[in-house]
Protein backbone atom coordinates (compact mmCIF):
# COMPACT_ATOMS: atom_id res chain seq x y z
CA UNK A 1 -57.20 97.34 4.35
CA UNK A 2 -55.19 95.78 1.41
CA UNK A 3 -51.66 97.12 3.70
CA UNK A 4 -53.12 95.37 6.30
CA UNK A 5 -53.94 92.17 5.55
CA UNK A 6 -50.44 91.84 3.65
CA UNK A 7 -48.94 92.51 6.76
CA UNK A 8 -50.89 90.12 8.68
CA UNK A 9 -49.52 87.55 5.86
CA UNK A 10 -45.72 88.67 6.21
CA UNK A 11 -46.60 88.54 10.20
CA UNK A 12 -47.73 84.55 9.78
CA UNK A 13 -44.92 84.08 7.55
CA UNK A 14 -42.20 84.68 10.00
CA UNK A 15 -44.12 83.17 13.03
CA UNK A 16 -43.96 79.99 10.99
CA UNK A 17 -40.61 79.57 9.57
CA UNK A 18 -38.88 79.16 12.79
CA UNK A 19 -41.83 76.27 14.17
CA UNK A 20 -40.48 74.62 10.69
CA UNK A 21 -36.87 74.50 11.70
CA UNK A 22 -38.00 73.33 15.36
CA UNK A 23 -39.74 70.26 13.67
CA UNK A 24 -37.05 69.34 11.47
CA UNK A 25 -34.22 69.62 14.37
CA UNK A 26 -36.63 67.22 16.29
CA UNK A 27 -37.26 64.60 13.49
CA UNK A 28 -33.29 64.43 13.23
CA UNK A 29 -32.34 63.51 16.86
CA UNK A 30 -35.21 61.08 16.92
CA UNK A 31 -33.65 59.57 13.86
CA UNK A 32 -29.98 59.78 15.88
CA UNK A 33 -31.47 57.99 18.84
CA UNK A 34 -33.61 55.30 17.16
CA UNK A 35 -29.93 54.32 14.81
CA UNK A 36 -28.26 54.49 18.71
CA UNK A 37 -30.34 52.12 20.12
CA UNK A 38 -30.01 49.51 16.80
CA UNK A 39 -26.45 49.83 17.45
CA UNK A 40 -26.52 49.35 20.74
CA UNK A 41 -28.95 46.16 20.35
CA UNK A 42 -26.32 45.06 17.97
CA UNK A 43 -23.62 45.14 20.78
CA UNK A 44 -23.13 41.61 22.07
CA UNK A 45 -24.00 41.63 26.10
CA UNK A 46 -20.78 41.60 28.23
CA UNK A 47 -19.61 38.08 29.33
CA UNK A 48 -18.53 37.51 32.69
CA UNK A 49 -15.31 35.32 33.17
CA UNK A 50 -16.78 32.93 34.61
CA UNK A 51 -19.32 32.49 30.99
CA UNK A 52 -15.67 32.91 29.14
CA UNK A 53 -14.34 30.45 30.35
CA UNK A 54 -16.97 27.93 30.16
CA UNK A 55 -17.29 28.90 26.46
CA UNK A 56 -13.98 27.87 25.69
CA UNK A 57 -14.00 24.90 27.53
CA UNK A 58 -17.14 24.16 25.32
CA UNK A 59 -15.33 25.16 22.12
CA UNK A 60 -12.18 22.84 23.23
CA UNK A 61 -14.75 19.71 23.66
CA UNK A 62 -16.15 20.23 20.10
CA UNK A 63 -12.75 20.17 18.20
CA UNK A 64 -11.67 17.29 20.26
CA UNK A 65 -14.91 15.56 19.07
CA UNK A 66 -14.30 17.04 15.41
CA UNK A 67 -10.64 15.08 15.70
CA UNK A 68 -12.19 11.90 17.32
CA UNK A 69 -14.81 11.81 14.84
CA UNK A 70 -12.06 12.19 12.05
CA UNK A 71 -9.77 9.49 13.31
CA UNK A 72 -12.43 7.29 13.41
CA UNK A 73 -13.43 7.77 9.84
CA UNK A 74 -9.90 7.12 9.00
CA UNK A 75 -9.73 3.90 11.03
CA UNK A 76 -13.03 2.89 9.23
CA UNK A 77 -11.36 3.46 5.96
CA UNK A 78 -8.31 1.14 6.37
CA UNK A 79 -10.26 -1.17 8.30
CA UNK A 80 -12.33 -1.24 4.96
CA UNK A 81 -9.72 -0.89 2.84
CA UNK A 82 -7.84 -4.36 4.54
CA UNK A 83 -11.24 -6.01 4.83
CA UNK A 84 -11.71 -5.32 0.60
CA UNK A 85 -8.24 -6.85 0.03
CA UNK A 86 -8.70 -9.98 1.81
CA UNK A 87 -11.66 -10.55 0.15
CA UNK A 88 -9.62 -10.11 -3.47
CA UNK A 89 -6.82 -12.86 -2.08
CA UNK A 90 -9.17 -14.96 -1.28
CA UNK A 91 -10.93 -15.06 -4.35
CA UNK A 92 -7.57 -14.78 -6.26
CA UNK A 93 -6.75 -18.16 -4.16
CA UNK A 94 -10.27 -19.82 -5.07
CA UNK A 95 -9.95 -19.46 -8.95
CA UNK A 96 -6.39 -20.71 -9.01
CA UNK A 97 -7.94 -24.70 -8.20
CA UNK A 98 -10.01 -25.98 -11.55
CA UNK A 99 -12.03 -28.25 -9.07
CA UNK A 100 -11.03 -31.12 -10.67
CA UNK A 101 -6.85 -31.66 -10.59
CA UNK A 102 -4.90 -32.67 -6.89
CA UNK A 103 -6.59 -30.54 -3.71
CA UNK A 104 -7.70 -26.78 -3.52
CA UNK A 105 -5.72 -26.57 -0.06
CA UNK A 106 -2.46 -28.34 -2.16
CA UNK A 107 -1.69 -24.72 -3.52
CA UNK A 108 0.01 -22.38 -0.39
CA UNK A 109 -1.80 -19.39 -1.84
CA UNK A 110 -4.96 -21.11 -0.76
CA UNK A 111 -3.47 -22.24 3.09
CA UNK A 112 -2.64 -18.63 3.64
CA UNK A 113 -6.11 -16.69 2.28
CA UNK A 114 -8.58 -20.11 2.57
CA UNK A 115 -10.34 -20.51 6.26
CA UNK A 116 -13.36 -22.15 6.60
CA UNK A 117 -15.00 -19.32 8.58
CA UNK A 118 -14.39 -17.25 5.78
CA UNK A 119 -15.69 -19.17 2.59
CA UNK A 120 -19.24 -18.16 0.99
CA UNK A 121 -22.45 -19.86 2.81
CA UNK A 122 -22.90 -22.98 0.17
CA UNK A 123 -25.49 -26.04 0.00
CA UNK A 124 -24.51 -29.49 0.25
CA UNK A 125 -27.05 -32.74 0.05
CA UNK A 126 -25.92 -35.74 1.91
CA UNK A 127 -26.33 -39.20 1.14
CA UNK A 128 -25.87 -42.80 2.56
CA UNK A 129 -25.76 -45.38 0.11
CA UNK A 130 -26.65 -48.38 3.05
CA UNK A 131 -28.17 -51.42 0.94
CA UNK A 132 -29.79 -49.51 -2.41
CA UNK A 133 -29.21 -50.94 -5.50
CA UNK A 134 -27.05 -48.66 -7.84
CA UNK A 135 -30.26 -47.59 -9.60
CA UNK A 136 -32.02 -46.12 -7.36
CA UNK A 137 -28.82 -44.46 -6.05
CA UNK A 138 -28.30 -42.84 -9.07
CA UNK A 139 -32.13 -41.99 -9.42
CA UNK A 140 -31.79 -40.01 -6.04
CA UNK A 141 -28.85 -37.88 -7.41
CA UNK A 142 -30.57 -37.45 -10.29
CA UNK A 143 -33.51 -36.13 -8.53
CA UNK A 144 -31.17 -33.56 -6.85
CA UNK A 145 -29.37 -32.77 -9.86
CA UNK A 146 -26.06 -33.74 -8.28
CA UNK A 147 -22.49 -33.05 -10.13
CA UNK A 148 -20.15 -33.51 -7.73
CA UNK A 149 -20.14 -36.12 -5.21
CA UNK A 150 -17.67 -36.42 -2.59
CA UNK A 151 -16.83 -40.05 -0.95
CA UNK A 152 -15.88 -39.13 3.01
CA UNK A 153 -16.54 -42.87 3.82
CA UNK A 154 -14.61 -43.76 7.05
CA UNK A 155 -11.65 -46.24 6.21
CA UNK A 156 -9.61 -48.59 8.34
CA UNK A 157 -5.76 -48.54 9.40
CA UNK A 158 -4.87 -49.59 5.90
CA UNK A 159 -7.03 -46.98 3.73
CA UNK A 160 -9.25 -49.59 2.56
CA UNK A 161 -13.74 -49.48 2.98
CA UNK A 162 -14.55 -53.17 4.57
CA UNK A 163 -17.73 -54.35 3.97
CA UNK A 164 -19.08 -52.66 1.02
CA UNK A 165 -20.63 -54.10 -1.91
CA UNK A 166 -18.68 -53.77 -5.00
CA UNK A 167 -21.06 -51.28 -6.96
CA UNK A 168 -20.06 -48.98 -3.71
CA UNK A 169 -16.22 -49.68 -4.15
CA UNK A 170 -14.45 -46.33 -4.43
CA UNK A 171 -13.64 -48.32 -8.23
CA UNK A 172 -17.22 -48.71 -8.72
CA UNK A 173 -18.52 -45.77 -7.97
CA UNK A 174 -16.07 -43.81 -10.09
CA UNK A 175 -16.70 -45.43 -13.12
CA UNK A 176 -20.44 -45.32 -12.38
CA UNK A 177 -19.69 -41.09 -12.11
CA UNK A 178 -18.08 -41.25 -15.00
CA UNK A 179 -20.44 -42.49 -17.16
CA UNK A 180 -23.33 -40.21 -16.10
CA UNK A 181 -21.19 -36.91 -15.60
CA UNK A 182 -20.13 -37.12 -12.03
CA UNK A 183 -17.28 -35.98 -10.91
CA UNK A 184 -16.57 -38.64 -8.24
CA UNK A 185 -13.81 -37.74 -5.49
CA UNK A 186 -12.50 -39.51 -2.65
CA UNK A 187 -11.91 -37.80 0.59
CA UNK A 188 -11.76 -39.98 3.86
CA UNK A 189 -13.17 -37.87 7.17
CA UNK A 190 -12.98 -40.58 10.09
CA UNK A 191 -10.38 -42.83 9.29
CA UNK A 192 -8.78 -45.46 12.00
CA UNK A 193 -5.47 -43.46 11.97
CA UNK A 194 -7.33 -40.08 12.69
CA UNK A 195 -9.11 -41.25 16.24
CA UNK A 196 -12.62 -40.92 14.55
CA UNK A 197 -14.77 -38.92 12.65
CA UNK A 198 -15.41 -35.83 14.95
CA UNK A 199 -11.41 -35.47 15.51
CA UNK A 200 -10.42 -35.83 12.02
CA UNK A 201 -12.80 -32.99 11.17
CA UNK A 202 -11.53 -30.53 13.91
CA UNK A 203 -7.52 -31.62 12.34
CA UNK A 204 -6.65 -29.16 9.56
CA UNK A 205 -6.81 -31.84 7.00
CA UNK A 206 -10.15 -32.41 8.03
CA UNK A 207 -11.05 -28.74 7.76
CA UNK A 208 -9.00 -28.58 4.63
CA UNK A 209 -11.88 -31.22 3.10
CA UNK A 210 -14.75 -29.23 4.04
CA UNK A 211 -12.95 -25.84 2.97
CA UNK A 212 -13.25 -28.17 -0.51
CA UNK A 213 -16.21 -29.22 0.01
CA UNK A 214 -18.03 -25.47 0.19
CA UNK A 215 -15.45 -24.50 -3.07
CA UNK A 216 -17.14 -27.17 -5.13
CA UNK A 217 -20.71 -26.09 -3.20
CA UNK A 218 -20.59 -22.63 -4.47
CA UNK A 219 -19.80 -23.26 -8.43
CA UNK A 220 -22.06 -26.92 -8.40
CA UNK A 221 -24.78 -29.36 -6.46
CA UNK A 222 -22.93 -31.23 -4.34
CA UNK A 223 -23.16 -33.84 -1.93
CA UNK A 224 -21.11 -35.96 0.32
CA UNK A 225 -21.29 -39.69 0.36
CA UNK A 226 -21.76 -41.71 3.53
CA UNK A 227 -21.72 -45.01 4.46
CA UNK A 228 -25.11 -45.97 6.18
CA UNK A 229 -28.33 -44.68 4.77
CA UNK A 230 -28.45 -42.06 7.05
CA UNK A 231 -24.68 -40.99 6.79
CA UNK A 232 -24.94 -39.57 10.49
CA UNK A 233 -24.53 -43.12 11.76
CA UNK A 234 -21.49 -43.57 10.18
C-alpha cells in the first residue's frame, strides 16, 4: 500500500509540472500583447496629405501672428518711449519761465515743446470789473483767493483802454496788485490792430497768451480780467 500511494504521488507530480510551464508560457504572451497594444496606442494615427498640409499652413499662420504680435509690441514701445520724452521737454520748457519776468512763449525752448493742446487741464476764474468800486473788486478776488490776475482788456489802434475809470487803469490796477500780493499782468486779446477778439485768439500770439494763461493756472488761482461785468460782452 505504502509503494503505492508514493507512486500515485510521483504520478501527480509529473502530470503537474508540465500544466505549470503551460500557465507561465501563457501569462508571458499575454504580457507581450497587452505592452504591443500600449505601443501601438502610442503610435500617432497616419496623416493624410491633405491633413499635412493643412497643419502646416496652420503652423505658418501662428508664427506670422507670433511676429505681428512682436512688432507691435515694439511699435508700442517707441511709440511710448517718444510719447515719455515729449512729456520731459515739455516740462523742461515749463520750469525754465519763473512766471513773473518777460513771456513764457519769449524762450524758443518753449515755441518748440509748448502747444496749447498739450498743456495740463488748469482752472481759471473770470472777472469783469464794469462799474464796482475797487473794494468790492478786491473783496471778490479775495473771496476766490486769486494770485494772479491777468488784464486781456481789448485796446484800441494805439494800445491804450478808453473809457475806464482810473482805479481800472492798467497803472491803477497794478499798484492796487501790488499792495495786496497780486501779481498783475497785462496781456491784450482783442485789440483794434488784431480784427477782434475771436481772431486775435485763433493768431499764435493769441494762443501764446492762453498757453500763459494755463502755465500760471496750474502752479496758482488765476483769473483773467475783462472789461464789462460779464467779461463775455467785451
Amino acid at each position: 500500500r505504502k509503494r503505492r500511494a508514493a507512486a500515485s504521488a510521483e504520478v501527480g507530480d509529473r502530470q503537474g509540472a508540465p500544466g505549470g510551464t503551460q500557465l507561465d508560457d501563457e501569462s508571458a504572451a499575454l504580457a507581450a500583447q497587452i505592452l504591443a497594444t500600449d505601443e501601438a496606442s502610442l503610435q500617432p494615427p497616419p496623416v493624410s496629405d491633405e491633413e499635412a498640409a493643412s497643419q502646416a499652413a496652420a503652423l505658418a499662420l501662428h508664427l506670422e501672428e507670433l511676429d505681428r504680435i512682436a512688432g507691435l509690441s515694439s511699435e508700442c514701445l517707441q511709440a511710448q518711449f517718444q510719447q515719455y520724452e515729449a512729456e520731459m521737454d515739455r516740462l523742461d520748457a515749463e520750469d525754465r519761465w519763473n512766471g513773473t519776468s518777460g513771456d513764457l512763449m519769449a524762450f524758443r525752448q518753449a515755441q518748440e515743446h509748448l502747444s496749447l493742446e498739450g498743456m495740463e487741464k488748469a482752472t481759471l476764474h473770470s472777472i469783469g470789473h464794469g462799474d464796482m468800486s475797487e473794494r468790492a473788486f478786491f473783496e471778490m478776488l479775495q473771496v476766490n483767493s486769486i494770485r494772479v490776475l491777468y488784464d486781456v482788456r481789448p485796446t484800441d489802434y494805439r494800445h491804450e483802454l478808453v473809457g475806464i475809470p482810473d482805479r481800472f487803469s492798467v497803472k491803477g490796477l497794478k499798484m492796487a496788485c501790488k499792495s495786496r500780493g497780486i501779481f498783475y499782468k497785462q496781456m491784450v486779446i482783442g485789440r483794434e490792430t488784431a480784427y477782434g477778439t475771436l481772431a486775435h485768439l485763433r493768431s499764435q500770439q493769441g494762443r501764446h497768451v492762453l498757453i500763459e494763461l494755463a502755465w500760471q493756472g496750474k502752479r496758482k488761482p488765476t483769473a483773467f480780467l475783462g472789461r464789462a461785468s460779464d467779461w463775455r460782452h467785451d
